[in-house]
Protein backbone atom coordinates (compact mmCIF):
# COMPACT_ATOMS: atom_id res chain seq x y z
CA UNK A 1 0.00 0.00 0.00
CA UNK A 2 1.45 3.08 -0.80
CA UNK A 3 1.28 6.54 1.48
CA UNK A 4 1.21 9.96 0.02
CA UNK A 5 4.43 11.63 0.68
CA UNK A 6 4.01 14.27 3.46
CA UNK A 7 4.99 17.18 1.25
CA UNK A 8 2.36 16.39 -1.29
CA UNK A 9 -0.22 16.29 1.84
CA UNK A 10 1.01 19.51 3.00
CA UNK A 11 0.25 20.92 -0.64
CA UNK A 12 -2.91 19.67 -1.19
CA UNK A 13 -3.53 20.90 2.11
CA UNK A 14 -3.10 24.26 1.77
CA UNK A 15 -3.99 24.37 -2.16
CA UNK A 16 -0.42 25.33 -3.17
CA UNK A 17 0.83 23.44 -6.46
CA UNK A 18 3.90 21.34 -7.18
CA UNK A 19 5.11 23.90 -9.55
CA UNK A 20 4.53 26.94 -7.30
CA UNK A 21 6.30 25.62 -4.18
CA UNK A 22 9.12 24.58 -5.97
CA UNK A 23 9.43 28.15 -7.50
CA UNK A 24 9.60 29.29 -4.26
CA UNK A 25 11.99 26.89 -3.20
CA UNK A 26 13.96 28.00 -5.86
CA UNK A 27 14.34 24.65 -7.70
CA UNK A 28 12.74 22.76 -10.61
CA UNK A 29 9.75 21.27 -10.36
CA UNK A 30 11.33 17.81 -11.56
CA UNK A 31 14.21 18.37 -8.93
CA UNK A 32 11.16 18.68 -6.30
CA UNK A 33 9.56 15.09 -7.79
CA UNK A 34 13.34 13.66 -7.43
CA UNK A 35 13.08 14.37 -3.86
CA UNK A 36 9.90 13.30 -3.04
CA UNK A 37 10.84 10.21 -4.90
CA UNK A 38 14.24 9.63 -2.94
CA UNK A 39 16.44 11.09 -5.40
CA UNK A 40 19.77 12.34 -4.04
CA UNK A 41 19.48 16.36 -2.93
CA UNK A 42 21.48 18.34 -0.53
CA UNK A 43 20.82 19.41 3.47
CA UNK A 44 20.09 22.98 2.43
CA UNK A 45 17.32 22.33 -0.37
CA UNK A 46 15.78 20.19 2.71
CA UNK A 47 15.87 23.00 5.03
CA UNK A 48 14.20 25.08 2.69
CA UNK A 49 11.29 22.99 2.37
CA UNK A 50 10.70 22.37 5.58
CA UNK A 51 10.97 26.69 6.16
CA UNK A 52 8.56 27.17 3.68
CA UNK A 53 6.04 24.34 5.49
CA UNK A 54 6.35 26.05 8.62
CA UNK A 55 8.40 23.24 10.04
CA UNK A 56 5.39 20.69 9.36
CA UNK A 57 7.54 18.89 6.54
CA UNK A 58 10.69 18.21 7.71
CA UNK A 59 14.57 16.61 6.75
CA UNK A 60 12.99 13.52 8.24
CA UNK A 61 10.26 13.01 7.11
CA UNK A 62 12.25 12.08 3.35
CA UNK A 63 14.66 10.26 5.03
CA UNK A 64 12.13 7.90 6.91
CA UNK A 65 10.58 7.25 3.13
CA UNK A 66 14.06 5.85 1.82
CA UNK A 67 14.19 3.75 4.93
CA UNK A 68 10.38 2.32 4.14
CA UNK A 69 11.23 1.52 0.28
């Protein structure tokens, strides 16, 4: 069974789209899907996800999906 990613949740959430949060992320919108995917990204990019969630998606919350695939 698969569980939506906790980013996606967070956008659907609050009605923000893929491509606009990763605009303000400043990253591509494929780079974002890489990540939520497992894809290889650095410490910073993480941090500034989880500053533009408010804190409510965090560095761990990607790193606890590797460890479930």
């Amino acid at each position: 069974m698969s569980t939506r990613h906790p980013l996606i949740s967070h956008l659907k959430e609050t009605g923000v789209s893929l491509t606009d949060f990763a605009r303000k992320a400043e990253m591509s919108r494929m780079q974002l899907y890489r990540i939520i995917n497992g894809g290889n990204t650095t410490l910073d990019r993480l941090k500034k996800i989880s500053e533009l969630t408010g804190g409510k998606v965090t560095a761990n919350d990607f790193a606890s999906r590797e460890a479930q695939q």
